[in-house]
N, C-alpha and C. Protein backbone atom coordinates (compact mmCIF):
# COMPACT_ATOMS: atom_id res chain seq x y z
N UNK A 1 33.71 -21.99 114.75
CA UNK A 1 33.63 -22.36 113.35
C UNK A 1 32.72 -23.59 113.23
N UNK A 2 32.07 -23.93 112.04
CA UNK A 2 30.93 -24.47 111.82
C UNK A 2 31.61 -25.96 111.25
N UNK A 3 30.85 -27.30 111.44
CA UNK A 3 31.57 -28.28 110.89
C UNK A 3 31.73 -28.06 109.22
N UNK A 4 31.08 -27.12 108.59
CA UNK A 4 30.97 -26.92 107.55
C UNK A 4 32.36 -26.51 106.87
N UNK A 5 32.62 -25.33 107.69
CA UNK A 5 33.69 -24.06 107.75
C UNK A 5 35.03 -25.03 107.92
N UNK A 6 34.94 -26.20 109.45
CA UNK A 6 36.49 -26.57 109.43
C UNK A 6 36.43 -27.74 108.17
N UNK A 7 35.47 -28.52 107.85
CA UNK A 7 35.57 -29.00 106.85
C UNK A 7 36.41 -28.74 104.94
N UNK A 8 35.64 -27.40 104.99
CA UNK A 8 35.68 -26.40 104.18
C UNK A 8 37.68 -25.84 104.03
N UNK A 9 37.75 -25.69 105.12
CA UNK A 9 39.09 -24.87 105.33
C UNK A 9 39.88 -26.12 105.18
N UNK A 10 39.98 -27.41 105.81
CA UNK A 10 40.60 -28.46 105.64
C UNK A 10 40.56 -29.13 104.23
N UNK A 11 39.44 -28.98 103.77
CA UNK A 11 39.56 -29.32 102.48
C UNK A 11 40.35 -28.46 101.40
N UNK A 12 40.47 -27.13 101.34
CA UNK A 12 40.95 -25.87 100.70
C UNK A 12 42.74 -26.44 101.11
N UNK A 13 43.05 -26.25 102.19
CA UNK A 13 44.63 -26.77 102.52
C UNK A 13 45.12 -27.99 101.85
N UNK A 14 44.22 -29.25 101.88
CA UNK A 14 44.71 -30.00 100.95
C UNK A 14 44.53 -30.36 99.68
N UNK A 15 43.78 -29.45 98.89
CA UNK A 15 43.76 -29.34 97.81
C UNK A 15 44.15 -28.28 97.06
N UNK A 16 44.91 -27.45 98.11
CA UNK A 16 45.82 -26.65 97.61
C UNK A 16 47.99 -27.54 97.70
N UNK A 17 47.85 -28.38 98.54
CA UNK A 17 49.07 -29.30 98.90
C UNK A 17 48.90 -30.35 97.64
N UNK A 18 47.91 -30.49 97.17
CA UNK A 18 47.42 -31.55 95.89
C UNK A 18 48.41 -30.68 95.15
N UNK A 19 47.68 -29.69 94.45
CA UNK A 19 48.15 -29.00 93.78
C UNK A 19 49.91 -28.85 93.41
N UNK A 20 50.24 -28.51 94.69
CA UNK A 20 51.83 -28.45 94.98
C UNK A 20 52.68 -29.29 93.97
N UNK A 21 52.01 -30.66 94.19
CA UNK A 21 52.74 -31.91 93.54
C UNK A 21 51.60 -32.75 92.08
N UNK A 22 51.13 -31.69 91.90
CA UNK A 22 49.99 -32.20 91.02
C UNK A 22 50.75 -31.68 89.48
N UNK A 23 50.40 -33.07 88.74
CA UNK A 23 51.04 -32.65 87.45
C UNK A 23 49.87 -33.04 86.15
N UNK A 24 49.84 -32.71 84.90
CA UNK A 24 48.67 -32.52 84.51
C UNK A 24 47.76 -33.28 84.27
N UNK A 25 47.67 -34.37 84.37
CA UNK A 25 46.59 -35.36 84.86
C UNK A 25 45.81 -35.02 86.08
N UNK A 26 46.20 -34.90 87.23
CA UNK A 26 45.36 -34.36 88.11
C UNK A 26 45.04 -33.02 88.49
N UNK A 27 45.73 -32.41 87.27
CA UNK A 27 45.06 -30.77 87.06
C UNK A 27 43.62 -31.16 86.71
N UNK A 28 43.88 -31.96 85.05
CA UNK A 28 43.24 -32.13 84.26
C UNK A 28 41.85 -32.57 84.98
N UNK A 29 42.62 -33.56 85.98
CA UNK A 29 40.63 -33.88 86.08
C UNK A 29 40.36 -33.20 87.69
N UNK A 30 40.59 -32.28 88.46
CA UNK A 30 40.23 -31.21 89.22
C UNK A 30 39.48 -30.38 88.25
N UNK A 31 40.09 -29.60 87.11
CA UNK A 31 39.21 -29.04 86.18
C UNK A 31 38.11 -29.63 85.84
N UNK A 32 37.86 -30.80 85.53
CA UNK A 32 36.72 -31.71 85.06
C UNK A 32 35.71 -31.67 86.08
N UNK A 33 36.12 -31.94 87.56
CA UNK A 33 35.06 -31.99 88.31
C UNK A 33 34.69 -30.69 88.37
N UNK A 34 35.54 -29.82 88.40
CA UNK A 34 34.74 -28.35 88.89
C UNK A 34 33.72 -28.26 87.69
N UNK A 35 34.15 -28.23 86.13
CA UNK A 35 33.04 -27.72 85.34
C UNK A 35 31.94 -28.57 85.14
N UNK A 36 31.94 -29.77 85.51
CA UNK A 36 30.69 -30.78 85.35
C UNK A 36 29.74 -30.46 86.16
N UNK A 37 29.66 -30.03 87.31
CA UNK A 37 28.75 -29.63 88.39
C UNK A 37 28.08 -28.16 87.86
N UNK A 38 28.84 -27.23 86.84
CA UNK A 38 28.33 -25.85 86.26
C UNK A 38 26.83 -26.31 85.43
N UNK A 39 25.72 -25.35 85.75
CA UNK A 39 24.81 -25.69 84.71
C UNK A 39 25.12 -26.22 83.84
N UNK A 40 24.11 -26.69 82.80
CA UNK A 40 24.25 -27.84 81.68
C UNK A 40 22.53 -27.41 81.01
N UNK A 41 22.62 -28.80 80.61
CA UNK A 41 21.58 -29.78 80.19
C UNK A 41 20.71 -29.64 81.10
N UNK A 42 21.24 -30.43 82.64
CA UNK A 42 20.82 -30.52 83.87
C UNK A 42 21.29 -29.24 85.08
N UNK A 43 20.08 -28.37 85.72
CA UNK A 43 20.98 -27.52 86.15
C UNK A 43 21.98 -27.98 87.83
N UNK A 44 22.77 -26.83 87.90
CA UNK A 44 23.76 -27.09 89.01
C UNK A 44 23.20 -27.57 90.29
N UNK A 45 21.72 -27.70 90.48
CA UNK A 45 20.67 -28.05 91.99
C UNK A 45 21.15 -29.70 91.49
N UNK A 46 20.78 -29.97 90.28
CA UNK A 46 20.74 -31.26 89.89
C UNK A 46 21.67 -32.23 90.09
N UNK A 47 22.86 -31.65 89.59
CA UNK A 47 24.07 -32.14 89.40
C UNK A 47 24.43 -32.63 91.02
N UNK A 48 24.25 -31.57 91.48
CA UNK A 48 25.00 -32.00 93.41
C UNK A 48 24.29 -32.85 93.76
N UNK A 49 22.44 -32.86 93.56
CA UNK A 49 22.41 -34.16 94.50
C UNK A 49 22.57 -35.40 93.86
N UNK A 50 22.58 -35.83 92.09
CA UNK A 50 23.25 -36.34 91.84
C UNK A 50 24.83 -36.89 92.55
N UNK A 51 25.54 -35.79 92.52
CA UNK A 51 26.79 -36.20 92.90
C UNK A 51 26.52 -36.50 94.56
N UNK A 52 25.50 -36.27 95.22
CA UNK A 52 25.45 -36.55 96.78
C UNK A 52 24.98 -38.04 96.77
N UNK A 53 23.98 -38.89 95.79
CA UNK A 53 23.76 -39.78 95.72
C UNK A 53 24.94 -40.53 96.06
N UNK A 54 25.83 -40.42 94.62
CA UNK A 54 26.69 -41.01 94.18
C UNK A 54 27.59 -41.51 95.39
N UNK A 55 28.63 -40.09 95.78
CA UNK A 55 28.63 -40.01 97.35
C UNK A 55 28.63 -41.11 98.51
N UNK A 56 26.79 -41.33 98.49
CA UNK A 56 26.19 -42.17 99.43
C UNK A 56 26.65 -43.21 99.01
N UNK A 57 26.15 -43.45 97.94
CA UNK A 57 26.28 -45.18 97.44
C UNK A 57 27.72 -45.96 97.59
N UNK A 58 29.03 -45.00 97.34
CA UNK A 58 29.92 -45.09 97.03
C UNK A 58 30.93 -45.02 98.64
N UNK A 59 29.76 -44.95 99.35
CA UNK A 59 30.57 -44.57 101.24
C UNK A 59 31.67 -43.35 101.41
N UNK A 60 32.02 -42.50 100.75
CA UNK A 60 32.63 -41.58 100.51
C UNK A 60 32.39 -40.46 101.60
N UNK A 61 32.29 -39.97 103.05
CA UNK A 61 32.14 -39.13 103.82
C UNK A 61 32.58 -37.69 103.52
N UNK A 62 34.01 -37.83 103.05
CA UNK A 62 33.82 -36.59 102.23
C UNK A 62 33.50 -35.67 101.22
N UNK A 63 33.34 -36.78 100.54
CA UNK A 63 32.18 -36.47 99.00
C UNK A 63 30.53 -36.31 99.44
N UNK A 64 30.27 -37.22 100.35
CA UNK A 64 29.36 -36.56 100.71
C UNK A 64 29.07 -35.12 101.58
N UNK A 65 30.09 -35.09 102.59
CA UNK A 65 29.92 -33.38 103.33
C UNK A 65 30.10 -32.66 102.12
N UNK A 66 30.96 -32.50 101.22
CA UNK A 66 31.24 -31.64 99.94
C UNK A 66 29.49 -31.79 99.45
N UNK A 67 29.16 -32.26 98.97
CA UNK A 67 28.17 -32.14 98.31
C UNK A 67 26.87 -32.24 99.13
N UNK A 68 27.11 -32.26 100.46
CA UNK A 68 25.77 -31.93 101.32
C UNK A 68 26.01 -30.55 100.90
N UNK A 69 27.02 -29.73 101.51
CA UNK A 69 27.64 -28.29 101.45
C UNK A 69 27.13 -28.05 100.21
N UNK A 70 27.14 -28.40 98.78
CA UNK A 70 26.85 -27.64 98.10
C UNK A 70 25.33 -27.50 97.79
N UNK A 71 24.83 -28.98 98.22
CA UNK A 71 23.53 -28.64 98.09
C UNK A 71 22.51 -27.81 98.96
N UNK A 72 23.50 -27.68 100.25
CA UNK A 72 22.66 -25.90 100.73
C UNK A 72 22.66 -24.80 100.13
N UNK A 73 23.87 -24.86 99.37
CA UNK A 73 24.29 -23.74 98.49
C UNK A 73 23.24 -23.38 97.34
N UNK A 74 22.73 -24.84 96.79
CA UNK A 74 22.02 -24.58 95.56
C UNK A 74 20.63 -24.85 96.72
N UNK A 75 20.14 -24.54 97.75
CA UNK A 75 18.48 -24.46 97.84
C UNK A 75 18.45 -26.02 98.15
N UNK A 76 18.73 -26.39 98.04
CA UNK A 76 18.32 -28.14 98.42
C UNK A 76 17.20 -27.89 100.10
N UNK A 77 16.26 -28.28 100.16
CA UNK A 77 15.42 -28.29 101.54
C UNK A 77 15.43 -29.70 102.21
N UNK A 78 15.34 -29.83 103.10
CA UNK A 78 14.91 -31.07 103.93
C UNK A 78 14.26 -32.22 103.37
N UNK A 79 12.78 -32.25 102.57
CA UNK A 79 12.13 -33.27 102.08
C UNK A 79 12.72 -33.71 101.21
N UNK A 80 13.58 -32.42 100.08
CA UNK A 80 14.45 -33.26 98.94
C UNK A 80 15.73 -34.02 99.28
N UNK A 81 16.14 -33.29 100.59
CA UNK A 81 17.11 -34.39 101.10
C UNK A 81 16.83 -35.56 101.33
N UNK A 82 15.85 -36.06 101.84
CA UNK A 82 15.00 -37.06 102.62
C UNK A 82 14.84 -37.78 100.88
N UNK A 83 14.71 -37.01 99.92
CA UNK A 83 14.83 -38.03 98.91
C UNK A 83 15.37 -38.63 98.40
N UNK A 84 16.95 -37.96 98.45
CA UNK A 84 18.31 -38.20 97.97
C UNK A 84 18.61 -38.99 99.06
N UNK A 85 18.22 -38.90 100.01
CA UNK A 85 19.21 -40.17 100.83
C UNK A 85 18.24 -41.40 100.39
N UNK A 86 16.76 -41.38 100.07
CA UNK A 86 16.38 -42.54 100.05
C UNK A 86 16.99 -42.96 99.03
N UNK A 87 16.90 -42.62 97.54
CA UNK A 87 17.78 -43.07 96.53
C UNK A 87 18.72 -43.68 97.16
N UNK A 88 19.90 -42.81 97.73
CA UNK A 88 21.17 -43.48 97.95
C UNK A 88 21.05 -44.86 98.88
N UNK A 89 20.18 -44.73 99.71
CA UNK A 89 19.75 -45.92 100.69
C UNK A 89 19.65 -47.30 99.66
N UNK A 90 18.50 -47.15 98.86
CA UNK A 90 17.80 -48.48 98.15
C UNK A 90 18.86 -48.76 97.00
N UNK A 91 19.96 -48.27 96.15
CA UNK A 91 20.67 -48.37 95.60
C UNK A 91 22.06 -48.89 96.17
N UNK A 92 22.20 -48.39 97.21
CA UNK A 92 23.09 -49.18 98.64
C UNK A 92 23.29 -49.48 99.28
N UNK A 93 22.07 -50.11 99.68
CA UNK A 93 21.74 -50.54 100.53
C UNK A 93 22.29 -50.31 102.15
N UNK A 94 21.79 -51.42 103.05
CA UNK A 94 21.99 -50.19 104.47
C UNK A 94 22.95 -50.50 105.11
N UNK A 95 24.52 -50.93 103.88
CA UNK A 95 25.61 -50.21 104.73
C UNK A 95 25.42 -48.70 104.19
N UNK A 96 24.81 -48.41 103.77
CA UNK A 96 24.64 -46.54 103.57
C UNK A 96 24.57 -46.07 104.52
N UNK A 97 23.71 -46.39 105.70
CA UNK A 97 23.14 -46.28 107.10
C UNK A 97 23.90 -45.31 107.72
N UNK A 98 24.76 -46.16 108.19
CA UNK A 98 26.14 -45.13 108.77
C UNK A 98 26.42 -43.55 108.41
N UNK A 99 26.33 -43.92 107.20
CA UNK A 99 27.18 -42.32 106.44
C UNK A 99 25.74 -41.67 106.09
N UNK A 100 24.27 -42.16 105.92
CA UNK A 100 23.08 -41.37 106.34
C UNK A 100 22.87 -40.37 107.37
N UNK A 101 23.43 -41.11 108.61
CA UNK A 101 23.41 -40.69 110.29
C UNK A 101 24.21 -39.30 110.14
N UNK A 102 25.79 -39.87 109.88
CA UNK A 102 26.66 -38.63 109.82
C UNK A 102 26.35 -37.15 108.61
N UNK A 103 25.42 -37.93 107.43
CA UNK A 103 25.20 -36.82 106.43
C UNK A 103 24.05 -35.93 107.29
N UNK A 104 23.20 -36.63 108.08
CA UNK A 104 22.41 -35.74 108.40
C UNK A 104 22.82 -34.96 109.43
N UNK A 105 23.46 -35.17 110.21
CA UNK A 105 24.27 -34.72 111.52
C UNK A 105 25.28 -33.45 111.07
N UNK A 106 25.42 -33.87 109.97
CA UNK A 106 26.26 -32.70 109.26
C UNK A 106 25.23 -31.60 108.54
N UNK A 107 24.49 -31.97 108.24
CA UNK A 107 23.03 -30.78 107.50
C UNK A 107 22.65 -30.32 108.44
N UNK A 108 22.33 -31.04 109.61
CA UNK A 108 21.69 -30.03 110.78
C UNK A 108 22.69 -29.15 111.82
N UNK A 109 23.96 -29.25 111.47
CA UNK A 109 24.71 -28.46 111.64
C UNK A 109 25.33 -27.12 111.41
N UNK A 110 24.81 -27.22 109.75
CA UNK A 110 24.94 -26.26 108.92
C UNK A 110 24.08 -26.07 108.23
N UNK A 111 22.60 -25.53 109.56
CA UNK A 111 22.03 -24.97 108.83
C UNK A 111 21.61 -23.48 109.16
């Protein structure tokens, strides 16, 4: 299985255990994130590396594998990655560094 896949599957288990004890506030905004990332204004390519920025800036490792993951999903290539991390870099400077190393370590894993 792919770091993607145990990622993937680990994430699905506990956000199905969320669920379990989840009352409607954190329904409410599980729903929110899922439909904000749906085309828009801005389409769904957009939104993820948006949200992968964010991610970066924010040191978040699993927000970022989530949204590396989706941005293979939506076509994201190599150079536009290389752009999105610079964003996230100069906006957060290089304690980003770290979680750069592992985001890419994780893209070239699953690809």
């Amino acid at each position: 299985m792919s770091s993607a896949e145990n990622f993937n599957k680990e994430r699905e288990d506990l956000n199905e255990l969320v669920m379990q004890y989840a009352g409607k506030t954190t329904k409410r905004f599980f729903n929110l994130d899922t439909n904000v990332y749906k085309d828009g204004a801005l389409p769904a390519k957009t939104k993820e590396m948006l949200g992968l920025v964010s991610s970066l800036v924010l040191r978040c490792d699993d927000c970022i594998k989530y949204h590396l993951d989706k941005c293979q999903e939506q076509d994201v290539n190599d150079e536009e990655l290389d752009e999105i991390l610079s964003v996230g870099l100069i906006v957060g400077g290089s304690i980003t560094i770290p979680h750069i190393r592992r985001a890419l370590k994780f893209w070239d894993e699953n690809k």
